[in-house]
C-alpha atoms as a PDB file:
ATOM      1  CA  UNK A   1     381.747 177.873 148.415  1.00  0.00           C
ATOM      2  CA  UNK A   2     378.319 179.244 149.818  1.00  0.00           C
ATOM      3  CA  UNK A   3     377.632 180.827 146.521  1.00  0.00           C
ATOM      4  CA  UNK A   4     378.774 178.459 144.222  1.00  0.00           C
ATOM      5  CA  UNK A   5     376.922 175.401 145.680  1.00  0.00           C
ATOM      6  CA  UNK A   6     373.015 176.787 144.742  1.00  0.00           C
ATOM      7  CA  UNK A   7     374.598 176.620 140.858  1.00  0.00           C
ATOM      8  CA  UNK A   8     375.846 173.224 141.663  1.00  0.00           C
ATOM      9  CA  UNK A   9     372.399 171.871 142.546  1.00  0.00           C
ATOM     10  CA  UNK A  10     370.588 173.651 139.884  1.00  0.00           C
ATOM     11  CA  UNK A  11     373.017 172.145 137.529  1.00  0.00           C
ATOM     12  CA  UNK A  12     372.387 168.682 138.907  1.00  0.00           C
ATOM     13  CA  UNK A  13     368.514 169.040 138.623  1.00  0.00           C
ATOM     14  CA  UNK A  14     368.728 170.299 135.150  1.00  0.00           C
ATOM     15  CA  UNK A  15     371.100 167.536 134.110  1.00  0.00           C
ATOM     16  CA  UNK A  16     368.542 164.627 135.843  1.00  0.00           C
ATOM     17  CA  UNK A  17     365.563 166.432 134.210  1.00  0.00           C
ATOM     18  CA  UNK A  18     367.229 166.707 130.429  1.00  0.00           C
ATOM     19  CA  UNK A  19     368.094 162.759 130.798  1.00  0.00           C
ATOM     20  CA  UNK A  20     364.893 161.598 133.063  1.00  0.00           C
ATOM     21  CA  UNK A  21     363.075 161.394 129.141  1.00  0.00           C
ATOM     22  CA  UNK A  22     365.875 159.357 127.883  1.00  0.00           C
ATOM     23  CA  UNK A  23     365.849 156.625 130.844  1.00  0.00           C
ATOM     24  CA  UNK A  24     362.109 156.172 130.590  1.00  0.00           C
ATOM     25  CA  UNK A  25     362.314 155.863 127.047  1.00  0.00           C
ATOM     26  CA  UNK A  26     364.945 153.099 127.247  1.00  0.00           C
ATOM     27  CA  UNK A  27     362.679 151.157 129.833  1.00  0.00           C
ATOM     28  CA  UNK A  28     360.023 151.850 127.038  1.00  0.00           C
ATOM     29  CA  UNK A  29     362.225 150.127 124.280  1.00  0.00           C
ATOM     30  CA  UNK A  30     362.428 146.979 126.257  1.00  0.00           C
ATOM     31  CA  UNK A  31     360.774 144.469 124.909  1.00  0.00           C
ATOM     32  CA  UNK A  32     359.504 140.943 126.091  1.00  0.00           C
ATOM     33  CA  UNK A  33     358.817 137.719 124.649  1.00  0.00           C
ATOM     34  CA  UNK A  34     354.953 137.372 123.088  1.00  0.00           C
ATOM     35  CA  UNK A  35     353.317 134.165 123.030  1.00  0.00           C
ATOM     36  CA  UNK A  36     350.102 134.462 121.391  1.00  0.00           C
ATOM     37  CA  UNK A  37     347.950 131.470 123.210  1.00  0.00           C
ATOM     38  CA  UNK A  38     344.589 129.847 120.600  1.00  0.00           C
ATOM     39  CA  UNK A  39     342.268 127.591 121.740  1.00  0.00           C
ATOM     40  CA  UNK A  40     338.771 126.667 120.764  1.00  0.00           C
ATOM     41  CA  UNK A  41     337.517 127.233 124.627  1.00  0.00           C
ATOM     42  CA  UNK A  42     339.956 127.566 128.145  1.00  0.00           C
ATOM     43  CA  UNK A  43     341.540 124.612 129.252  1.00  0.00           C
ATOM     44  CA  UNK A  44     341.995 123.010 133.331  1.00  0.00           C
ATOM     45  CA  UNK A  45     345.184 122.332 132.379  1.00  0.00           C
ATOM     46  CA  UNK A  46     346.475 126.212 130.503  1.00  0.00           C
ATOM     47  CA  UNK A  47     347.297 126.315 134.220  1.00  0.00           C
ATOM     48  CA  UNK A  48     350.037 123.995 134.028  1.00  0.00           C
ATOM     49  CA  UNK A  49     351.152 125.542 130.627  1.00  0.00           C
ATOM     50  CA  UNK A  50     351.642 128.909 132.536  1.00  0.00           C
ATOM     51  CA  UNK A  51     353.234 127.166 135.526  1.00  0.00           C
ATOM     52  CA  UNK A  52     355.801 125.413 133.431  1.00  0.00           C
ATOM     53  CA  UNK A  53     356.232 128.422 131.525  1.00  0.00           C
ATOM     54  CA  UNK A  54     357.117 130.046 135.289  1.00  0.00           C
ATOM     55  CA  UNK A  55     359.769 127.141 136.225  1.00  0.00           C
ATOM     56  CA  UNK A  56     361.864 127.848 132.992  1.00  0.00           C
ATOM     57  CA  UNK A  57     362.100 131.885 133.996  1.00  0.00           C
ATOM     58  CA  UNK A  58     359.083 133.705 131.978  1.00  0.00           C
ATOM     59  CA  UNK A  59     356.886 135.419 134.460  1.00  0.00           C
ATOM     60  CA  UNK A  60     353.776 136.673 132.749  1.00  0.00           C
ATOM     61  CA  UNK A  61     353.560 140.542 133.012  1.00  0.00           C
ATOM     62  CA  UNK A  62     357.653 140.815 133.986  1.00  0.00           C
ATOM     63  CA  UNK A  63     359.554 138.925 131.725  1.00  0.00           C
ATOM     64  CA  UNK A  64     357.291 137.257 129.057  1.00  0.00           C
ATOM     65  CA  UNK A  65     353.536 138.662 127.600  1.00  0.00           C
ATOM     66  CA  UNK A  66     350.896 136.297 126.528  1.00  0.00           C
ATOM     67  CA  UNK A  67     348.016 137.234 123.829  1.00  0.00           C
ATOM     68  CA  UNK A  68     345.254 134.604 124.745  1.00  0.00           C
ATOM     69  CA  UNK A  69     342.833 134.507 121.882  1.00  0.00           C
ATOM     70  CA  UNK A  70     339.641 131.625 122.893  1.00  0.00           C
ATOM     71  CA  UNK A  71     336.248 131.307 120.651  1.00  0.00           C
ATOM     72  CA  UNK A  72     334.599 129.801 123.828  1.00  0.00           C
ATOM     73  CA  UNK A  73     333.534 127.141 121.998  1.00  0.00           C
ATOM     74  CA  UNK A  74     332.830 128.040 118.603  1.00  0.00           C
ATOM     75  CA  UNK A  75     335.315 126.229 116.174  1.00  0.00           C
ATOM     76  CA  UNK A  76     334.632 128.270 113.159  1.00  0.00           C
ATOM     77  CA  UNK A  77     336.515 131.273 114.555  1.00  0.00           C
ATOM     78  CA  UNK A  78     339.378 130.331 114.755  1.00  0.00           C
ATOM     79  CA  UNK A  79     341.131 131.358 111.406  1.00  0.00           C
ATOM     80  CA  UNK A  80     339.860 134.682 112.519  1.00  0.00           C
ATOM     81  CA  UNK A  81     341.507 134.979 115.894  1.00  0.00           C
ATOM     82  CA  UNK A  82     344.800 132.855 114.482  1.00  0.00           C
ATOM     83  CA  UNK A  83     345.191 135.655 112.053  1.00  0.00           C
ATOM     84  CA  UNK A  84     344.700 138.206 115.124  1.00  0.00           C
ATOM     85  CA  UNK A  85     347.713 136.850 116.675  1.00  0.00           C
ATOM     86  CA  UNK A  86     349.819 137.059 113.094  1.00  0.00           C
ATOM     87  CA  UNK A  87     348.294 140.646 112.759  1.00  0.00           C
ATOM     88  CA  UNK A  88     349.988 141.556 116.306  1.00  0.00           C
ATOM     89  CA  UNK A  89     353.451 139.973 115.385  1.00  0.00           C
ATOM     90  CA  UNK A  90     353.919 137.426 118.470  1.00  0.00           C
ATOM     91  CA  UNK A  91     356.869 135.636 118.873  1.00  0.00           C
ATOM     92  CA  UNK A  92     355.366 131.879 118.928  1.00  0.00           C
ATOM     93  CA  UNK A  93     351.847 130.746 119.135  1.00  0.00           C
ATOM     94  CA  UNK A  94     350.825 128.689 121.115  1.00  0.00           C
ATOM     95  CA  UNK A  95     347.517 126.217 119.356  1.00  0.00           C
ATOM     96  CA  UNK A  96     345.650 124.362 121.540  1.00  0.00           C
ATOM     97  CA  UNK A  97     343.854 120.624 119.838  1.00  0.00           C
ATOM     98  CA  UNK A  98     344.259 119.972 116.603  1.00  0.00           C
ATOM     99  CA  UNK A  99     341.848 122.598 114.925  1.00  0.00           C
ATOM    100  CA  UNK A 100     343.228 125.671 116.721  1.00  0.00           C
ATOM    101  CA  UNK A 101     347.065 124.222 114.700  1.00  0.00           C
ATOM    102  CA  UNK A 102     345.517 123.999 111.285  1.00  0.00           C
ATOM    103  CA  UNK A 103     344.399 127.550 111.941  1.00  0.00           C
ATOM    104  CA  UNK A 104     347.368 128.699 113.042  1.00  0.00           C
ATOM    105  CA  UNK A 105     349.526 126.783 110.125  1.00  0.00           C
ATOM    106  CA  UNK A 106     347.009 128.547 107.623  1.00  0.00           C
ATOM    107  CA  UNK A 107     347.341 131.833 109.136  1.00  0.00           C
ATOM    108  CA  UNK A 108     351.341 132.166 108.766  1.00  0.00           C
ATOM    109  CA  UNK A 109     353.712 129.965 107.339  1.00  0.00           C
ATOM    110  CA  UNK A 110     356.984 131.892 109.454  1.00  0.00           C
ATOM    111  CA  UNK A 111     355.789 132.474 112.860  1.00  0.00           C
ATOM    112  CA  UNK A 112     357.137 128.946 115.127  1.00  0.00           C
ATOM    113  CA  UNK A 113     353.444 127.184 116.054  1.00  0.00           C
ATOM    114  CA  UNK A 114     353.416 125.397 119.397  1.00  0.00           C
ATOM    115  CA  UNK A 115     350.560 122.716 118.982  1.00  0.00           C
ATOM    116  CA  UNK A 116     349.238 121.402 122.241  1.00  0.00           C
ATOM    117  CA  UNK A 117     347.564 117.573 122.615  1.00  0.00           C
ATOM    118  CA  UNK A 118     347.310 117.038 118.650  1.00  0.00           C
ATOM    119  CA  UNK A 119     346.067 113.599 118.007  1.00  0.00           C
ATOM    120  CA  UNK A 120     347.629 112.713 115.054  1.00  0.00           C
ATOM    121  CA  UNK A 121     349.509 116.052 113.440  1.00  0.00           C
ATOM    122  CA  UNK A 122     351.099 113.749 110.637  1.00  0.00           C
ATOM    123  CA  UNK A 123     347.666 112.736 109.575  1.00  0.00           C
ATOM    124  CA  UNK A 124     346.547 116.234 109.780  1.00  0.00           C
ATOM    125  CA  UNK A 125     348.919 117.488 107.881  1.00  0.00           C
ATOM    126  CA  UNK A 126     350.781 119.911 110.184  1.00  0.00           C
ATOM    127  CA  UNK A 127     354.271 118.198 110.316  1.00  0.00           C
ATOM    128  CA  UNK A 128     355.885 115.617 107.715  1.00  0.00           C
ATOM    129  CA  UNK A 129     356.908 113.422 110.254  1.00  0.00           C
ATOM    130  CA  UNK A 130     356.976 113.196 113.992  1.00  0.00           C
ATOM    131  CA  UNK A 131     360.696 113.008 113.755  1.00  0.00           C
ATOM    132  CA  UNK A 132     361.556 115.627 111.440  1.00  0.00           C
ATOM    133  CA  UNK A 133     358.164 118.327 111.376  1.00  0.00           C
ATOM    134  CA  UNK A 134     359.730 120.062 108.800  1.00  0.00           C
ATOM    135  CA  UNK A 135     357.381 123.284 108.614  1.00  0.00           C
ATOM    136  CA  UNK A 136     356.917 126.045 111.100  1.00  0.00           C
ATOM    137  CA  UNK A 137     354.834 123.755 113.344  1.00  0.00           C
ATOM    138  CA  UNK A 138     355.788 121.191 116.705  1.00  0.00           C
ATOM    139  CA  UNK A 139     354.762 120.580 119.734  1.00  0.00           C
ATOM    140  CA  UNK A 140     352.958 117.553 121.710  1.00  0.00           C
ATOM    141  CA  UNK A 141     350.917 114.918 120.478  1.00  0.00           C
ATOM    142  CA  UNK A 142     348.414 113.430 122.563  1.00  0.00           C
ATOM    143  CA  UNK A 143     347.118 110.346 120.573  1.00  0.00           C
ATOM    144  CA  UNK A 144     343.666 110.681 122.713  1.00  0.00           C
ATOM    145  CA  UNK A 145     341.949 108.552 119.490  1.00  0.00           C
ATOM    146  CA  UNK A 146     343.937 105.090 120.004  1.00  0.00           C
ATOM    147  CA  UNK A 147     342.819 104.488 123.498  1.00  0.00           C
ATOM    148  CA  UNK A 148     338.578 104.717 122.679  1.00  0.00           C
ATOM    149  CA  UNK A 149     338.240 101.093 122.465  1.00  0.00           C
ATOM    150  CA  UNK A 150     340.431 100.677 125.675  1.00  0.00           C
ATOM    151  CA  UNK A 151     337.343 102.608 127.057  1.00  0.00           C
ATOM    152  CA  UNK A 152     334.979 100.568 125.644  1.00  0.00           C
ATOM    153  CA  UNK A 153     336.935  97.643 127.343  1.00  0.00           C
ATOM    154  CA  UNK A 154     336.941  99.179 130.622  1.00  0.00           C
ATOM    155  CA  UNK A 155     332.998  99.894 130.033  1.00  0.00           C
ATOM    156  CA  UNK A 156     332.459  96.154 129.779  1.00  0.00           C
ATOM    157  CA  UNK A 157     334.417  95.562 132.956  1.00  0.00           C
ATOM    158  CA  UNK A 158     332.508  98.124 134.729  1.00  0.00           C
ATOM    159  CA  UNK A 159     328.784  97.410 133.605  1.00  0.00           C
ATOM    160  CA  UNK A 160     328.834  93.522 133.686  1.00  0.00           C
ATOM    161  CA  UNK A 161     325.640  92.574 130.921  1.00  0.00           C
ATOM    162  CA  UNK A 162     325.988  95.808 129.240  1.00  0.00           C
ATOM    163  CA  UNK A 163     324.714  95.929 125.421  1.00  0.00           C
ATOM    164  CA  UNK A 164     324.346  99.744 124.052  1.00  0.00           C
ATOM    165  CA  UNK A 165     326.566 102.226 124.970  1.00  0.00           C
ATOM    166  CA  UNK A 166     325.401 106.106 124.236  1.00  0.00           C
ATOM    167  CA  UNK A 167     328.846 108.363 122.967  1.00  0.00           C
ATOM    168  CA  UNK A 168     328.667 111.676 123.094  1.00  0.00           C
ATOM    169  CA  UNK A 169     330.649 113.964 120.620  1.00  0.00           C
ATOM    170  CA  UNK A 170     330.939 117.711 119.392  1.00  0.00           C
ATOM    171  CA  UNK A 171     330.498 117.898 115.814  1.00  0.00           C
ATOM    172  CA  UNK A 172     332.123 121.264 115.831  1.00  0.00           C
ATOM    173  CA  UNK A 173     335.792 119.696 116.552  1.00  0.00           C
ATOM    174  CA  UNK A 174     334.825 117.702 113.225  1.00  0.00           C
ATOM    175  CA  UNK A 175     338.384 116.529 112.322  1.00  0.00           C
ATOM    176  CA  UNK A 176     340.035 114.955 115.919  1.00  0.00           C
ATOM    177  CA  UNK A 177     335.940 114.194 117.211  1.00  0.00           C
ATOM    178  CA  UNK A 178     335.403 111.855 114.062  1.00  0.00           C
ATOM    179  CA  UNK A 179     338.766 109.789 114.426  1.00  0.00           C
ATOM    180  CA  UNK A 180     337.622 108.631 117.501  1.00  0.00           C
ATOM    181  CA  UNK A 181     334.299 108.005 116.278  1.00  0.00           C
ATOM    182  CA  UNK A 182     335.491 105.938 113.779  1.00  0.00           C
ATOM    183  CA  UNK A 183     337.544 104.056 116.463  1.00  0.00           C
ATOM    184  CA  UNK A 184     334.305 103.874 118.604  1.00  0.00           C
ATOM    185  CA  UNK A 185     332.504 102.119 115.997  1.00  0.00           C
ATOM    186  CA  UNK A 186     334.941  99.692 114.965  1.00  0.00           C
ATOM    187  CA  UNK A 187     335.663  98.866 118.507  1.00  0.00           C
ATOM    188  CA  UNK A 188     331.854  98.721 119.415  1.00  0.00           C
ATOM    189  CA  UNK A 189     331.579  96.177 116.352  1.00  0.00           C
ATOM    190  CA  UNK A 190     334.790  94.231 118.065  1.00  0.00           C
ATOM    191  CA  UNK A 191     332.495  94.295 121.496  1.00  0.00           C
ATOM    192  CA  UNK A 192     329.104  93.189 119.880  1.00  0.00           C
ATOM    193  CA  UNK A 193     328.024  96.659 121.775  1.00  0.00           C
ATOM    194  CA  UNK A 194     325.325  99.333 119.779  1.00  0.00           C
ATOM    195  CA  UNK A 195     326.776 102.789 120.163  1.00  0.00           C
ATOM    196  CA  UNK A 196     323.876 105.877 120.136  1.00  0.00           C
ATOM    197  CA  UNK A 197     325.816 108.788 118.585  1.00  0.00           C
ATOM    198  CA  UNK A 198     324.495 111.980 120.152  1.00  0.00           C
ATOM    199  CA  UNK A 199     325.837 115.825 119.882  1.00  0.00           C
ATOM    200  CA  UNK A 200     326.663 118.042 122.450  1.00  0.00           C
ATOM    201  CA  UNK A 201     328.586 121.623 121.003  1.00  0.00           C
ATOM    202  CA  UNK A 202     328.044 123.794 124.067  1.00  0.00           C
ATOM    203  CA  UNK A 203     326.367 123.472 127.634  1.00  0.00           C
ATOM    204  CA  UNK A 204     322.661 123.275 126.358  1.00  0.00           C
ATOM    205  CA  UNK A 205     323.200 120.963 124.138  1.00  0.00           C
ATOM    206  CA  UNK A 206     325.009 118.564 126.918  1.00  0.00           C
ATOM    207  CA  UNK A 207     321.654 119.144 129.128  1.00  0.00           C
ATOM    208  CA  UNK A 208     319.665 117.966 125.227  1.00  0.00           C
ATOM    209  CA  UNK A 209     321.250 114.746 125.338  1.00  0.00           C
ATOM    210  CA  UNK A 210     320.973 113.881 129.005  1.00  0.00           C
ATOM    211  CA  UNK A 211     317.498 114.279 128.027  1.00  0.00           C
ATOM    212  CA  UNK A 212     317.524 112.321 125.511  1.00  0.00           C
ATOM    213  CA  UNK A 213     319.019 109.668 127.103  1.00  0.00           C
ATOM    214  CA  UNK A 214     316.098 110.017 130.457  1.00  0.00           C
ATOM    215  CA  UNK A 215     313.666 108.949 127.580  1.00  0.00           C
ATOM    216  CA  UNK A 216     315.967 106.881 125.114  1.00  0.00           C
ATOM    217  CA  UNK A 217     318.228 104.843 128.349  1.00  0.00           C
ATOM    218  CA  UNK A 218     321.639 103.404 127.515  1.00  0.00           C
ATOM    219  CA  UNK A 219     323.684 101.369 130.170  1.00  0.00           C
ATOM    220  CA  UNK A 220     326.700 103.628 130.067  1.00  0.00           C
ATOM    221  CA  UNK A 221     327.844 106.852 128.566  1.00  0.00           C
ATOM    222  CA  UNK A 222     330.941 107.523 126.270  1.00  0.00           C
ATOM    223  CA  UNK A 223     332.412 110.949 126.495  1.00  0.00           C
ATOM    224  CA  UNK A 224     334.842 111.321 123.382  1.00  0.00           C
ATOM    225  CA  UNK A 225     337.701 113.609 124.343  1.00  0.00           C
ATOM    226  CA  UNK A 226     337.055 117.467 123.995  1.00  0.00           C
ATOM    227  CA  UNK A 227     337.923 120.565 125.553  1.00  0.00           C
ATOM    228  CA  UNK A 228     334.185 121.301 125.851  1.00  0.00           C
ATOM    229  CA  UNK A 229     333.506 118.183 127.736  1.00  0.00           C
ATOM    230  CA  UNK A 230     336.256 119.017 129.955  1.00  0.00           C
ATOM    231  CA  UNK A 231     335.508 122.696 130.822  1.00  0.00           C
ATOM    232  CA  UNK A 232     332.044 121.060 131.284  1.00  0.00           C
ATOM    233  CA  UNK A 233     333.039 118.557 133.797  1.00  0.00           C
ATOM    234  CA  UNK A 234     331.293 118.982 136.985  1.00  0.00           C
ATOM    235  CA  UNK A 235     327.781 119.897 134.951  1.00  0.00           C
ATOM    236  CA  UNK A 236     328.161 116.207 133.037  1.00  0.00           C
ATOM    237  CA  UNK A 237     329.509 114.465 136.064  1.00  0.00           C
ATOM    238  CA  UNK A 238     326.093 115.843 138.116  1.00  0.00           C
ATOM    239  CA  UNK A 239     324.180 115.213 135.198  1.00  0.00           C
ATOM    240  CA  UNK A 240     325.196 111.171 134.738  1.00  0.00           C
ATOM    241  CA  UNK A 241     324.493 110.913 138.719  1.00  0.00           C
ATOM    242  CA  UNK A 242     321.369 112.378 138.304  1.00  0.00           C
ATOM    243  CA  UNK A 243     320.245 109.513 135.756  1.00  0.00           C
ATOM    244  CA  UNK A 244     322.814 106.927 136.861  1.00  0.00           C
ATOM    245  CA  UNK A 245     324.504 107.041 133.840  1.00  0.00           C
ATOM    246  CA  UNK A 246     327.965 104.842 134.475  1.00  0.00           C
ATOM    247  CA  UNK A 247     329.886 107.327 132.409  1.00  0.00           C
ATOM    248  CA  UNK A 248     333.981 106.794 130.900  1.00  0.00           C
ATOM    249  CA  UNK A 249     336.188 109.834 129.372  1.00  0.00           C
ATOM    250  CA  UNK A 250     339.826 110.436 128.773  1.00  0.00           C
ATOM    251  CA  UNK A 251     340.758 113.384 130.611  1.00  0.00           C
ATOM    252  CA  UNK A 252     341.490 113.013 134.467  1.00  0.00           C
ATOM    253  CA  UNK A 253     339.850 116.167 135.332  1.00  0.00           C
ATOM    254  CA  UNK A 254     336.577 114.231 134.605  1.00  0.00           C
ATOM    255  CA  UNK A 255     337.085 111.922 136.721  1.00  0.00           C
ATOM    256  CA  UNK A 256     338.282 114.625 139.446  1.00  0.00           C
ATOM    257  CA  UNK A 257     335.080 116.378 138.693  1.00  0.00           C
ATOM    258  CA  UNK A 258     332.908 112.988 139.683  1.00  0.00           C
ATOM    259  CA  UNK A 259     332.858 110.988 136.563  1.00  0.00           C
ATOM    260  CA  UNK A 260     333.271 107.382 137.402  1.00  0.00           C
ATOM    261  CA  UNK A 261     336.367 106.718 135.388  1.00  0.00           C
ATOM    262  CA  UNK A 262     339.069 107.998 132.948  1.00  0.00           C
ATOM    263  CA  UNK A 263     341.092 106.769 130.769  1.00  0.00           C
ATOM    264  CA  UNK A 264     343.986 108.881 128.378  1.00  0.00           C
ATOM    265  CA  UNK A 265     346.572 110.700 128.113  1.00  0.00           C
ATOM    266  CA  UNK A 266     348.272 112.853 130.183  1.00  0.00           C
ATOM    267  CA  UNK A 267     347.085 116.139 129.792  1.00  0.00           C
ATOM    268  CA  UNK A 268     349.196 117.669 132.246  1.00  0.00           C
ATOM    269  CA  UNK A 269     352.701 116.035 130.284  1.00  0.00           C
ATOM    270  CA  UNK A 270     351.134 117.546 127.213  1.00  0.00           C
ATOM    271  CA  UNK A 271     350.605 121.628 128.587  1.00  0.00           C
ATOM    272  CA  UNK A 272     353.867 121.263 130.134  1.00  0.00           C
ATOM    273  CA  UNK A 273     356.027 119.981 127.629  1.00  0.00           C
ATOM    274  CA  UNK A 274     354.364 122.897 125.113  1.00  0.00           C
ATOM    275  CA  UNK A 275     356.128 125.293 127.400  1.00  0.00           C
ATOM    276  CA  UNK A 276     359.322 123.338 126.977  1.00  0.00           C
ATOM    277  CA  UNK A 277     359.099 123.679 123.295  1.00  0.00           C
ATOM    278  CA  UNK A 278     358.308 127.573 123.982  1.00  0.00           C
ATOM    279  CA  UNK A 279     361.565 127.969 125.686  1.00  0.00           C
ATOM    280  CA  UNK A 280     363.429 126.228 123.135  1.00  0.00           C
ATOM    281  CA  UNK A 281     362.274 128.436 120.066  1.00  0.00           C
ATOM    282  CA  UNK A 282     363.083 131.904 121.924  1.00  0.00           C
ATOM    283  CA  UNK A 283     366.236 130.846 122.931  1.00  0.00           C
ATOM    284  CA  UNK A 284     366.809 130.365 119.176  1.00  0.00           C
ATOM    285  CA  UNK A 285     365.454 126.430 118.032  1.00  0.00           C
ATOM    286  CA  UNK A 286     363.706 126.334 114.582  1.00  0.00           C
ATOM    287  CA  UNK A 287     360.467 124.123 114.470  1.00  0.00           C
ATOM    288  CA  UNK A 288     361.188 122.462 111.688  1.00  0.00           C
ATOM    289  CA  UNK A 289     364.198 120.341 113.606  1.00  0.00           C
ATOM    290  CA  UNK A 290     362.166 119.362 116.939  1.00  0.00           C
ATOM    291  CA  UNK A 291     360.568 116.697 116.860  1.00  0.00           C
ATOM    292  CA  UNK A 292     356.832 116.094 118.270  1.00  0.00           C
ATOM    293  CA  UNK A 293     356.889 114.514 121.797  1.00  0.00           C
ATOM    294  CA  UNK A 294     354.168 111.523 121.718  1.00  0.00           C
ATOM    295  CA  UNK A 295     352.452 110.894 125.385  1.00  0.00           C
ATOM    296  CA  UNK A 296     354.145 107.801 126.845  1.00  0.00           C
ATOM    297  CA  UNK A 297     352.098 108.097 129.858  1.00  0.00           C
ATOM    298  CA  UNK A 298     348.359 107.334 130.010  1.00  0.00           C
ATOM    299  CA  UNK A 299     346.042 107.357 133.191  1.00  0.00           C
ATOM    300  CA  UNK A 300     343.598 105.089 134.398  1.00  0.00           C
ATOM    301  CA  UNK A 301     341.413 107.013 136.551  1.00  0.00           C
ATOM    302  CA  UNK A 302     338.422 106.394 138.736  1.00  0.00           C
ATOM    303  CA  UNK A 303     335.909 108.332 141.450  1.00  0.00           C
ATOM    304  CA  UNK A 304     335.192 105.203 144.057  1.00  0.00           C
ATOM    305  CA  UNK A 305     332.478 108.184 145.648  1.00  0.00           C
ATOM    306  CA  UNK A 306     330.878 108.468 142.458  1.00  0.00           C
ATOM    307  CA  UNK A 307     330.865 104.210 142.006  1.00  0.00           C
ATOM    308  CA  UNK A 308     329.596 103.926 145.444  1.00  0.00           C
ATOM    309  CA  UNK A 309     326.327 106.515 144.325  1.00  0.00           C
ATOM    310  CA  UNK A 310     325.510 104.826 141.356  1.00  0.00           C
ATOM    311  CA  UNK A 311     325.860 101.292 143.068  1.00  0.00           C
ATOM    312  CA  UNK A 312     328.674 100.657 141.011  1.00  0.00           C
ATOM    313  CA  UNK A 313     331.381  97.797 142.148  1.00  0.00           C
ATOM    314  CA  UNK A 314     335.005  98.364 140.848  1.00  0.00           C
ATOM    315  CA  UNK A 315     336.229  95.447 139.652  1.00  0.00           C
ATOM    316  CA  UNK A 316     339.710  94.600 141.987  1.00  0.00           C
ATOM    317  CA  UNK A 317     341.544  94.194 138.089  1.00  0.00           C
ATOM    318  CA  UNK A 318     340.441  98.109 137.917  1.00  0.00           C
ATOM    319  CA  UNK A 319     341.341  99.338 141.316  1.00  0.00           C
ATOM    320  CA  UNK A 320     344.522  97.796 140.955  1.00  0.00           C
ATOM    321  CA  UNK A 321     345.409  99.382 137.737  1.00  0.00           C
ATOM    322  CA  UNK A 322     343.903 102.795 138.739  1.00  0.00           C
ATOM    323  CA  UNK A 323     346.911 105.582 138.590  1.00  0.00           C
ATOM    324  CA  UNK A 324     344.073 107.603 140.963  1.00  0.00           C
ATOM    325  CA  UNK A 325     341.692 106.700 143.093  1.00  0.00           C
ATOM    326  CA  UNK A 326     339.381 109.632 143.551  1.00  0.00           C
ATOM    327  CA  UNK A 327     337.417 109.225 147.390  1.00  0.00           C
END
């Protein structure tokens, strides 16, 4: 038994060493989930995306990848990076505003496309119908455009004697950015209000039209919904104080970030339920027989710290209404 047992362990080592190769490649072969994620620039709310995406079971790095592909605020690349994530064979991706989903559509007709806070995808011609998509493409809908003259209303409650309202807008998110101008205008007419139309694509150009509007003054400021203005928050909310600018938006993280009030959709419903739809098409659910989820909830918003600075008092029929009061 002394001799023998020296073979016996050599035996053993050499059996573990001939399949050691084998196991690692099997942990090789496995293979997660990949979500390839567009947007035109990072979001506040991709956080709630991923957390949602961490609820239903897909931990990033350990049970699910994600390809994030931005173009930090330059529309015009996304065809290129949408046809990056078809190059690298993802599972689902994941388009962020309306652009970022015609960009995906046009970059692969088979691959499932998650669309994130679309305003109107019908219109855009991404789905057929909200009920039956039809295509390769669902998602959330976000319907930001319908509530601009509600914003215009709440302007008139909150600047009593106001007359010209300045709206600021990126021209490079051309196809959601002039719905809402159109809205704006129409809604402005409604009002017997003169809008001042100025552009804003990046953070220099929101600095150009806060000077613009030192020498050219406007009693309030419109901030049409975009992801720029958003990831921009805290520079325009300074900015308005700075001048005393009253200024209205639709996402709440404005209004977190000391703009006096908010009013839209909820973003939050809109990243989360995208991750919901994720789930759904890797366990096996075809786009074309989901049907987009509209936002049903909308959020009044305001910052009574930032009201109180600019000597601005909240009408009780606003504080009442407000979902958040921001101190």
């Amino acid at each position: 038994m002394m001799v023998r047992r020296p073979f016996v362990i050599f035996a053993l080592v050499a059996v573990s060493l001939v399949a050691a190769p084998g196991a690692a490649d099997a942990q090789q072969a496995v293979k997660f989930p990949r979500i390839g994620y567009l947007s035109p620039i990072p979001h506040p709310r991709e956080a709630d995306f991923r957390q949602e995406l961490r609820r239903l079971g897909y931990v990033e790095g350990e049970s699910i990848t994600i390809e994030y592909r931005s173009a930090q605020g330059n529309f015009d690349r996304l065809p290129e990076l949408a046809a990056e994530l078809v190059d690298l064979e993802v599972d689902v991706i994941v388009a962020q505003v309306t652009q970022a989903a015609i960009a995906a559509k046009k970059a692969t007709a088979t691959i499932p496309i998650v669309m994130i806070a679309v305003s109107d995808p019908v219109a855009s011609g991404l789905v057929a119908s909200l009920a039956r998509p039809g295509g390769n493409v669902t998602g959330t809908s976000a319907v930001a455009a319908g509530v601009v003259g509600k914003q215009l209303e709440l302007v008139r409650e909150l600047v009593p004697g106001v007359s010209s309202v300045a709206a600021l807008w990126n021209p490079a998110n051309r196809i959601f950015q002039e719905q809402q101008l159109h809205e704006a205008r129409a809604a402005a007419a409604e009002l017997k209000l003169r809008v001042r139309i100025l552009e804003a694509r990046d953070a220099k150009e929101i600095d150009s039209a806060f000077e613009t509007l030192a020498r050219e003054p406007a009693s309030a400021l419109l901030l049409m919904g975009d992801p720029i203005f958003t990831t921009h928050a805290r520079r325009i909310a300074e900015l308005a104080l700075e001048h005393g600018l009253p200024t209205v938006g639709s996402a709440s993280v404005l209004a977190e970030a000391g703009v006096l009030l908010t009013y839209g959709p909820n973003y939050e419903d809109a990243f989360r339920g995208a991750a919901a739809y994720v789930d759904r098409i890797l366990k096996g659910a075809k786009p074309a027989g989901l049907p987009v989820e509209r936002s049903v909830r909308f959020d009044l918003v305001v910052n009574e710290k930032t009201a109180t600075a600019l000597g601005v008092t909240l009408p009780q029929s606003i504080e009442l209404r407000a979902d958040q009061v921001v101190k």
